[in-house]
PDB file of N, CA and C in Angstrom:
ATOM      1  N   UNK A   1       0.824  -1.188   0.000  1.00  0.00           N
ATOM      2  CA  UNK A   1       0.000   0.000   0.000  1.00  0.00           C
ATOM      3  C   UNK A   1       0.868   1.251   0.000  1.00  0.00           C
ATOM      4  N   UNK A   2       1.399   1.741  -0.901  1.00  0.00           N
ATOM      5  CA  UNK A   2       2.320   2.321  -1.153  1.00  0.00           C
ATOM      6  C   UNK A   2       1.411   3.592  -2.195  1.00  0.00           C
ATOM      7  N   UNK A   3       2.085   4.844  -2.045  1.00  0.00           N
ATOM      8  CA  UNK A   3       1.837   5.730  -2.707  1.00  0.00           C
ATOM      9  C   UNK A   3       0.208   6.387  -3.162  1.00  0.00           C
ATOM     10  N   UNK A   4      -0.623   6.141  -2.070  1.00  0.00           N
ATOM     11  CA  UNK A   4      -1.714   6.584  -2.265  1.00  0.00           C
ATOM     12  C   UNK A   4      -1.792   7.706  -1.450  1.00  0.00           C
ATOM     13  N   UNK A   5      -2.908   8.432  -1.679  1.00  0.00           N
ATOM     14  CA  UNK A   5      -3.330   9.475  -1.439  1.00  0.00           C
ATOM     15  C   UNK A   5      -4.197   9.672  -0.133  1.00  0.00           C
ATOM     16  N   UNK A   6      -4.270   9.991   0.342  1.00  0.00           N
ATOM     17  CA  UNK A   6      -4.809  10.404   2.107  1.00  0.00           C
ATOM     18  C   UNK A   6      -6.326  11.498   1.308  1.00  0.00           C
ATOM     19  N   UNK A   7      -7.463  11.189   1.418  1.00  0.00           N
ATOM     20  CA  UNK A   7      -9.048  11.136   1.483  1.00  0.00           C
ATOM     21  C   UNK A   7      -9.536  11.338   2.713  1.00  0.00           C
ATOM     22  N   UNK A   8      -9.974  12.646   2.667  1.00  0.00           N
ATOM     23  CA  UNK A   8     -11.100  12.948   3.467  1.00  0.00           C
ATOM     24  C   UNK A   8     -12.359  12.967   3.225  1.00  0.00           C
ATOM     25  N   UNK A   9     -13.336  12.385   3.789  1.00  0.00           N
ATOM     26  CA  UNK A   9     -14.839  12.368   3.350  1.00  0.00           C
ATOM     27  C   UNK A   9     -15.662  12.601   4.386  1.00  0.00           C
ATOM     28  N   UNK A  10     -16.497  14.137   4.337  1.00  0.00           N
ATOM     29  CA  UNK A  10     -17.166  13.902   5.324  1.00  0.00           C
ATOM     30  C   UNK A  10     -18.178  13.193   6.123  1.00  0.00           C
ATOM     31  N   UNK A  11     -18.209  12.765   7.586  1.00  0.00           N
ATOM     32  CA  UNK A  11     -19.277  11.897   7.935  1.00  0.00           C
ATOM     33  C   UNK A  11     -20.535  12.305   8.681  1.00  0.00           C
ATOM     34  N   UNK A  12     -20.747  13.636   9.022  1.00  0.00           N
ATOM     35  CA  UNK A  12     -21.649  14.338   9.362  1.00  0.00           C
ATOM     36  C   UNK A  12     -22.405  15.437   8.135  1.00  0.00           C
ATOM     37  N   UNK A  13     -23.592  14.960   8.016  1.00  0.00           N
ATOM     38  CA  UNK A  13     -24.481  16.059   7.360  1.00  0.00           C
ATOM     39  C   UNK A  13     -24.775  17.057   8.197  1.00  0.00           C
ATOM     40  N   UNK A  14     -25.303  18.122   7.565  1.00  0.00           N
ATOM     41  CA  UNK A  14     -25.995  19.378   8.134  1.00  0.00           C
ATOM     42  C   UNK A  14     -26.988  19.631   7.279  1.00  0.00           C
ATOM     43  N   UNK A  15     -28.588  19.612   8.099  1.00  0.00           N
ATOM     44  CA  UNK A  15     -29.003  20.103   7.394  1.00  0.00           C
ATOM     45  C   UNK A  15     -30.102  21.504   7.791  1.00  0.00           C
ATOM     46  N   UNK A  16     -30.064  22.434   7.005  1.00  0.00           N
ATOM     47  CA  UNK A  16     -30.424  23.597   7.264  1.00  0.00           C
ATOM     48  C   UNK A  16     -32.192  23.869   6.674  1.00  0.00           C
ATOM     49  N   UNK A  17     -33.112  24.339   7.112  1.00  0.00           N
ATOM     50  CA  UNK A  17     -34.134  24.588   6.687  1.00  0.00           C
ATOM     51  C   UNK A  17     -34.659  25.649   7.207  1.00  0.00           C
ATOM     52  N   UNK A  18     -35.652  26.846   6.407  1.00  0.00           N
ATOM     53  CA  UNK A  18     -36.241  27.844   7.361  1.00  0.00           C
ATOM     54  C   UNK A  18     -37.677  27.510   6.458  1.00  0.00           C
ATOM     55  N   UNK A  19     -38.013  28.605   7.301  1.00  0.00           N
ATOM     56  CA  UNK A  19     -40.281  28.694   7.542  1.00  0.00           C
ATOM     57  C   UNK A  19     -40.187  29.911   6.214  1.00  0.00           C
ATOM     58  N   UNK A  20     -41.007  29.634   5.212  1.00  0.00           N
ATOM     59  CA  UNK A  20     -41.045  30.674   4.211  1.00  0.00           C
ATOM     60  C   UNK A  20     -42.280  31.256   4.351  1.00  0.00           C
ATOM     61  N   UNK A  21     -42.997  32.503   4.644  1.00  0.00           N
ATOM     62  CA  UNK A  21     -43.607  33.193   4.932  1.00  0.00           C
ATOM     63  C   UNK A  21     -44.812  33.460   3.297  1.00  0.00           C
ATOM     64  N   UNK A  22     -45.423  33.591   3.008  1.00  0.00           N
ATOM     65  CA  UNK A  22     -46.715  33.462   1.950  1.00  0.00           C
ATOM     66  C   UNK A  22     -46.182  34.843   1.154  1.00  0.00           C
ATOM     67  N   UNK A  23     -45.973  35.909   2.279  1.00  0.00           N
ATOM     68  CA  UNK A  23     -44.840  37.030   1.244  1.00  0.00           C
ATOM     69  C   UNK A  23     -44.321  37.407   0.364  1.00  0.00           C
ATOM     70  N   UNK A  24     -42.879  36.104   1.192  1.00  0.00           N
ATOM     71  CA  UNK A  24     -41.777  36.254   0.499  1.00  0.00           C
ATOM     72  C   UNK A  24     -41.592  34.937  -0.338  1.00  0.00           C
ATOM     73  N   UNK A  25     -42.309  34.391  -0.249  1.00  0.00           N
ATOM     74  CA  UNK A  25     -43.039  32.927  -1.230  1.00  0.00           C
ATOM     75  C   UNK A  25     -43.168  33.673  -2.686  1.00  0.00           C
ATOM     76  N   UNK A  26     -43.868  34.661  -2.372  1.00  0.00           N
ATOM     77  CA  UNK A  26     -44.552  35.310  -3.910  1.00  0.00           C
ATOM     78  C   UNK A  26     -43.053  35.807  -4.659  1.00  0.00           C
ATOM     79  N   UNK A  27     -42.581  36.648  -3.767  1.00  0.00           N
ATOM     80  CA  UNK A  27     -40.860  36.900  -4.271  1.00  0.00           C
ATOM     81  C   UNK A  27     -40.143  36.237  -4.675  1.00  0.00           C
ATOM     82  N   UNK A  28     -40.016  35.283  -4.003  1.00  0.00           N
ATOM     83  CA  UNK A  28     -39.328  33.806  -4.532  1.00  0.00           C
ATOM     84  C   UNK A  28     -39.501  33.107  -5.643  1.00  0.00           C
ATOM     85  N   UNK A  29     -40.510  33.145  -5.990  1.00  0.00           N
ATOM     86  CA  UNK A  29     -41.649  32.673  -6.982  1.00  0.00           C
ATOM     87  C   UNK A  29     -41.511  33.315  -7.930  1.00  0.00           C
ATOM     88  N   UNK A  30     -41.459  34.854  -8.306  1.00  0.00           N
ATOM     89  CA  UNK A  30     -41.481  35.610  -8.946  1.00  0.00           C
ATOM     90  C   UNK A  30     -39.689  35.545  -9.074  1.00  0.00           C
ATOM     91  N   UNK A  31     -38.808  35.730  -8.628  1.00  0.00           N
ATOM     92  CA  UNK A  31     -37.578  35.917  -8.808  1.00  0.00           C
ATOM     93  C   UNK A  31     -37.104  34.644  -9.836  1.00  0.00           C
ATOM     94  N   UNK A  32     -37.552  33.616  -9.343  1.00  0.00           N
ATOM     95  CA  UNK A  32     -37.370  31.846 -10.237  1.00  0.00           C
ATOM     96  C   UNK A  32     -37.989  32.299 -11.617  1.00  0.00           C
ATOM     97  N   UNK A  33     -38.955  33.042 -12.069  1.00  0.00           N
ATOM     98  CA  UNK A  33     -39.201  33.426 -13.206  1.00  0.00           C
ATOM     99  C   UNK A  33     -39.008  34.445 -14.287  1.00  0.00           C
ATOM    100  N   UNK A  34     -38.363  35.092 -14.037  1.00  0.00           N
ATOM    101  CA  UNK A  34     -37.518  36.470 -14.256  1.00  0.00           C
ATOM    102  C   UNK A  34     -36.473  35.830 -15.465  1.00  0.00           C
ATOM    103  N   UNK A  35     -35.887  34.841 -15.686  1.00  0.00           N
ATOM    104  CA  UNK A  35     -35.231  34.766 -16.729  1.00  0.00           C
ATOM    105  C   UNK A  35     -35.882  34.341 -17.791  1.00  0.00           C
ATOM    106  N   UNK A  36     -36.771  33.635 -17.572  1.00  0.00           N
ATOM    107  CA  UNK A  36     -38.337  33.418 -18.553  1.00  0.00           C
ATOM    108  C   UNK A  36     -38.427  34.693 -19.157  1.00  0.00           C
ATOM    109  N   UNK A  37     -39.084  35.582 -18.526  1.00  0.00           N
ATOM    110  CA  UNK A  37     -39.799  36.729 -18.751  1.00  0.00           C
ATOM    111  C   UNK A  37     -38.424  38.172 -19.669  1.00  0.00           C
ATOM    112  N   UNK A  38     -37.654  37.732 -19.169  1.00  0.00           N
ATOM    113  CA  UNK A  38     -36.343  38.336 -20.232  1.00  0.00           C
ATOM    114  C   UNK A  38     -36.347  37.912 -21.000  1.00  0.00           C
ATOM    115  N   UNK A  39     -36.212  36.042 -21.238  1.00  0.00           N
ATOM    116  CA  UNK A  39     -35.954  35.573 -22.677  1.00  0.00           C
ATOM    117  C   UNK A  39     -36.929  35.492 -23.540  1.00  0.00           C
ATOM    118  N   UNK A  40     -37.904  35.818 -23.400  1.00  0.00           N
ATOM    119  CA  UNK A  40     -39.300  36.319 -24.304  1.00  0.00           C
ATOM    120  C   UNK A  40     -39.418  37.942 -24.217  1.00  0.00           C
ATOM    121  N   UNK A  41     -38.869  38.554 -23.202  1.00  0.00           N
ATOM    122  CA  UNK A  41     -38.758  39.777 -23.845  1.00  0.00           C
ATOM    123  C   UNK A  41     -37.648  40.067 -25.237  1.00  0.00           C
ATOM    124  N   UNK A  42     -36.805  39.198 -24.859  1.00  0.00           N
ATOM    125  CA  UNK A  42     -35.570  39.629 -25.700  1.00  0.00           C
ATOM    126  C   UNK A  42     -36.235  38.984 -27.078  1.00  0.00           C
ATOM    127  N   UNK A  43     -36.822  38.097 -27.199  1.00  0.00           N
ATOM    128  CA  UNK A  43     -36.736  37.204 -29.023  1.00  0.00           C
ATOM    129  C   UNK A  43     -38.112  38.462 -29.357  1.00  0.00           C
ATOM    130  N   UNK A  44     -38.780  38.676 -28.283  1.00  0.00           N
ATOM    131  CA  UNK A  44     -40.207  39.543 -28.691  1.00  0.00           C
ATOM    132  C   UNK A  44     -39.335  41.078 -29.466  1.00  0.00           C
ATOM    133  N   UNK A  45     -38.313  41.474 -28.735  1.00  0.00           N
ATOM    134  CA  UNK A  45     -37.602  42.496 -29.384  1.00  0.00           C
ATOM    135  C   UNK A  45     -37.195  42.237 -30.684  1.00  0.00           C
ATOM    136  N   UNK A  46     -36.524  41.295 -30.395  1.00  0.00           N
ATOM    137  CA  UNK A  46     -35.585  40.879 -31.540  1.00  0.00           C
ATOM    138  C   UNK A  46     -36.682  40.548 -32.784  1.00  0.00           C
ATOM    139  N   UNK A  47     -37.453  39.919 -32.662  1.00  0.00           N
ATOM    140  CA  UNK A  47     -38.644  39.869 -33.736  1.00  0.00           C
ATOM    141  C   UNK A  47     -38.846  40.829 -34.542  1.00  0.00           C
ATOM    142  N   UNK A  48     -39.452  42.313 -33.610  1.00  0.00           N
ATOM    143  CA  UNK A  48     -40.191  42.997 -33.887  1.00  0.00           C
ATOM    144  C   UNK A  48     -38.711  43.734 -34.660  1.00  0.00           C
ATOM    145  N   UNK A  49     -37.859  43.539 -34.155  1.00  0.00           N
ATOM    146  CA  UNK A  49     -36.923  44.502 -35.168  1.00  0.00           C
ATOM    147  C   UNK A  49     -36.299  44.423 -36.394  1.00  0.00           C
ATOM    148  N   UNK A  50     -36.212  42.415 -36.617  1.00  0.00           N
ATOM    149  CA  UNK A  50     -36.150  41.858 -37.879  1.00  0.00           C
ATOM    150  C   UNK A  50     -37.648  42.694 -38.749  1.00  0.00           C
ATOM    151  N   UNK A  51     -38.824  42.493 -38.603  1.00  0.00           N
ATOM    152  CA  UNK A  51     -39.751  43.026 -39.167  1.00  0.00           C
ATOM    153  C   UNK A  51     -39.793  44.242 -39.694  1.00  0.00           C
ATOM    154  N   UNK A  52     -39.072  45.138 -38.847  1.00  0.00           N
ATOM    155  CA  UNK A  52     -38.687  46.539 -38.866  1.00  0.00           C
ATOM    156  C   UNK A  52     -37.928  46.789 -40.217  1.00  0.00           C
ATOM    157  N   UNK A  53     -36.690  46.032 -40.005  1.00  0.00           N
ATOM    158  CA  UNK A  53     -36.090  46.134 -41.024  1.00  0.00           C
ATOM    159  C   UNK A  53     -36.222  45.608 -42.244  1.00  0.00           C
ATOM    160  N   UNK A  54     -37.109  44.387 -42.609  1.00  0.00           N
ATOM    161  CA  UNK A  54     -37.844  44.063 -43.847  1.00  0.00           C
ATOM    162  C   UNK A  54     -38.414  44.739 -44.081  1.00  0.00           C
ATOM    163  N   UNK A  55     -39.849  45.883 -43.206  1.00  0.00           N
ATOM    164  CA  UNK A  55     -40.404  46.591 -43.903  1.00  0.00           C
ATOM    165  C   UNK A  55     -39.566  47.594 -44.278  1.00  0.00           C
ATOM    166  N   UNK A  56     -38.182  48.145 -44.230  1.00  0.00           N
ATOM    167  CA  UNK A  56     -37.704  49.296 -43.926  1.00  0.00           C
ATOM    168  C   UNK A  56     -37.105  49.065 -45.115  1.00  0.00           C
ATOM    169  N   UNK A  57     -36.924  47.742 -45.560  1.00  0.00           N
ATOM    170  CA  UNK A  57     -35.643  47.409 -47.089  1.00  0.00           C
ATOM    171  C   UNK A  57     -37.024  47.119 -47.980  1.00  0.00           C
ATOM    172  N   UNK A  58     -38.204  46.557 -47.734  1.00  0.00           N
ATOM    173  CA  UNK A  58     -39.164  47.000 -48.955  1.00  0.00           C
ATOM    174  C   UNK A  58     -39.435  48.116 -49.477  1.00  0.00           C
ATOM    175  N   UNK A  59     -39.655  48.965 -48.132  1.00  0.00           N
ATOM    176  CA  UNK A  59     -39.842  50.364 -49.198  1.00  0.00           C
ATOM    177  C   UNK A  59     -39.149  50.876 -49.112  1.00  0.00           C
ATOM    178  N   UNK A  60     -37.709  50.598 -49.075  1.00  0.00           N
ATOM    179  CA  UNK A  60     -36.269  51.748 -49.704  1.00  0.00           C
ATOM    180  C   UNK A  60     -36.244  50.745 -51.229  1.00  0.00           C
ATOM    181  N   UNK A  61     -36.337  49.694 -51.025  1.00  0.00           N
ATOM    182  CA  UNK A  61     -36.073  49.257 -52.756  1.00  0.00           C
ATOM    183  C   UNK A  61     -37.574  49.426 -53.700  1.00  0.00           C
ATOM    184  N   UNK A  62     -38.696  49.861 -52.961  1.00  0.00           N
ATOM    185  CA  UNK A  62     -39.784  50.162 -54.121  1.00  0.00           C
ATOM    186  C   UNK A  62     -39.255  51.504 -53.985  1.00  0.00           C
ATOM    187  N   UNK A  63     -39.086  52.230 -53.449  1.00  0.00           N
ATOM    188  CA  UNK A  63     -38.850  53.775 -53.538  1.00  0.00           C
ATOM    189  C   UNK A  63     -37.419  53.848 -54.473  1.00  0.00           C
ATOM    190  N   UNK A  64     -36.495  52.918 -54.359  1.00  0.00           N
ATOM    191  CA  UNK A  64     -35.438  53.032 -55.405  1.00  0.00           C
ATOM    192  C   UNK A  64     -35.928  52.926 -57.178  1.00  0.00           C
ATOM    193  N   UNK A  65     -37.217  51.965 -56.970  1.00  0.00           N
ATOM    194  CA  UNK A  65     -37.309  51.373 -57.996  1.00  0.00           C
ATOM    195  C   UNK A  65     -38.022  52.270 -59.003  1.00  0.00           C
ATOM    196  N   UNK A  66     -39.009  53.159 -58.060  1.00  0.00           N
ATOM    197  CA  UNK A  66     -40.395  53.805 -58.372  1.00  0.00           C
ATOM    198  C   UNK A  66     -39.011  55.101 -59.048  1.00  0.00           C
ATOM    199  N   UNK A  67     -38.099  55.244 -58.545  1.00  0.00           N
ATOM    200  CA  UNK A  67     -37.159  57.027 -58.584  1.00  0.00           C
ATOM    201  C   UNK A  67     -36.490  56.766 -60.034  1.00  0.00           C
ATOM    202  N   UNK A  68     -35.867  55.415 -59.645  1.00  0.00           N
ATOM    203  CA  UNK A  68     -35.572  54.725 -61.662  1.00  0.00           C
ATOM    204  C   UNK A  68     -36.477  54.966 -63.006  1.00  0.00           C
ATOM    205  N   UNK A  69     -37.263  54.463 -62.012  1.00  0.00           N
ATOM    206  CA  UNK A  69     -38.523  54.278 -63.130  1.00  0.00           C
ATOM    207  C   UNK A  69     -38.881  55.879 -63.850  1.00  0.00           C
ATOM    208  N   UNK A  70     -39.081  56.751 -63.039  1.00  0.00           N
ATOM    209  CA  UNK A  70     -39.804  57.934 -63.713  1.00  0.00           C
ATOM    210  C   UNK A  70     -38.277  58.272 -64.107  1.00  0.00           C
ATOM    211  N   UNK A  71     -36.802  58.589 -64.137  1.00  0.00           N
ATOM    212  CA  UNK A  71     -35.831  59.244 -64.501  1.00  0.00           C
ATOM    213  C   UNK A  71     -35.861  58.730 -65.432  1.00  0.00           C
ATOM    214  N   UNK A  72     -35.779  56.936 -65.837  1.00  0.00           N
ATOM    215  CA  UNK A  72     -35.272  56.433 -67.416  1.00  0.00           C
ATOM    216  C   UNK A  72     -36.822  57.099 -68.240  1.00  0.00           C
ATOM    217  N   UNK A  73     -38.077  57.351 -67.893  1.00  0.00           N
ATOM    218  CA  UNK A  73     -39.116  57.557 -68.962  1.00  0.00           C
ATOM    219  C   UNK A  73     -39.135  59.366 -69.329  1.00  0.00           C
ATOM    220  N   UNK A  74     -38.529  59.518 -67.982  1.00  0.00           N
ATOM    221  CA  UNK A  74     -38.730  61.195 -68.143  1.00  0.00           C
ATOM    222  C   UNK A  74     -37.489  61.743 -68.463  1.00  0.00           C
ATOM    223  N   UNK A  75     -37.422  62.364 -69.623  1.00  0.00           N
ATOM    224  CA  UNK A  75     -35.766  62.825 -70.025  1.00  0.00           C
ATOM    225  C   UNK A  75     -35.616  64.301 -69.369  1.00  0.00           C
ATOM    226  N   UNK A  76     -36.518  65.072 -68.913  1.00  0.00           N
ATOM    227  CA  UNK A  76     -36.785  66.591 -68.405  1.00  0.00           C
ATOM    228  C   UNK A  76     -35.934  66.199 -66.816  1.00  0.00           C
ATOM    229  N   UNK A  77     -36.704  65.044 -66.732  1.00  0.00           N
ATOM    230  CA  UNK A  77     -36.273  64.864 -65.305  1.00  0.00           C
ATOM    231  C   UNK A  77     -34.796  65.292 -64.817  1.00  0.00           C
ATOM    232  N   UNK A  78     -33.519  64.195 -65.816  1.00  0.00           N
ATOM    233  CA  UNK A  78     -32.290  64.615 -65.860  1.00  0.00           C
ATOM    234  C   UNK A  78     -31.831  66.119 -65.765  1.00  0.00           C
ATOM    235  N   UNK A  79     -32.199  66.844 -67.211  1.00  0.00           N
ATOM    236  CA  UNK A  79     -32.246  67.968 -66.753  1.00  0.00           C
ATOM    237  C   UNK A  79     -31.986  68.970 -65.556  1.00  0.00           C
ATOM    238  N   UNK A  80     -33.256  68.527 -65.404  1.00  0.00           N
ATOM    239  CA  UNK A  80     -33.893  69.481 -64.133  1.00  0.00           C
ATOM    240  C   UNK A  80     -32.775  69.182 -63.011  1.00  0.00           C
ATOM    241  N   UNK A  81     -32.031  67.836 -63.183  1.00  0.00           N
ATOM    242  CA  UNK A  81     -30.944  67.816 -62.094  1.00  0.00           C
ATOM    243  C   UNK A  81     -30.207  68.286 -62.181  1.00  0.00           C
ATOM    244  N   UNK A  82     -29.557  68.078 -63.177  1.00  0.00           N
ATOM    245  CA  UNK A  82     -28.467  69.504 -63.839  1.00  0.00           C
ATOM    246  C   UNK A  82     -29.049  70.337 -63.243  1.00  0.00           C
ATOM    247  N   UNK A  83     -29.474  71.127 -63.584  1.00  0.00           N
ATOM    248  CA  UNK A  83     -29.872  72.366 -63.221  1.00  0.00           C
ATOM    249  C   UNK A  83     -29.764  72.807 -61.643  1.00  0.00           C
ATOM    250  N   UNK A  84     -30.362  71.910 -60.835  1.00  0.00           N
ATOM    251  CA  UNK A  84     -30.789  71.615 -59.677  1.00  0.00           C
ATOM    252  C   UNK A  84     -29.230  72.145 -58.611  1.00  0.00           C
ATOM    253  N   UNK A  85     -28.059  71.367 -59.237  1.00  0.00           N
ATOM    254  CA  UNK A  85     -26.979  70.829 -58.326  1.00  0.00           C
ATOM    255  C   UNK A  85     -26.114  71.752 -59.200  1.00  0.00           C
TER     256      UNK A  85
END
């Protein structure tokens, strides 16, 4: 029995308990759910801001498209930029 290691393990438990009051039950209760209520706030954000920005790139590319459209049919249009700048 050579070269082993010396193990301590304890042989006494402790055990600790208190009286939770109907209170601070609700606190408790409410605190255990709080990371829930973030991680559905956060994807509810995050949602609404993907959406944001699809509607925000539809109508910058119909508004690109609609600004094309009348410059190639309207030749005054050019012009008038000249002029403009």
């Amino acid at each position: 029995m050579r070269n082993l290691h010396r193990t301590f393990l304890p042989l006494i438990w402790f055990e600790v308990s208190a009286d939770l009051t109907p209170d601070l039950g609700v606190w408790i209760n409410l605190a255990n759910r709080v990371p829930v209520f973030g991680t559905a706030a956060f994807f509810g954000i995050l949602c609404l801001s993907l959406v944001a920005v699809a509607v925000s790139g539809v109508f910058l590319v119909k508004r690109r498209s609609r600004t094309h459209a009348i410059a190639s049919v309207d030749p005054a249009s050019k012009e008038s930029d000249m002029i403009d700048s």
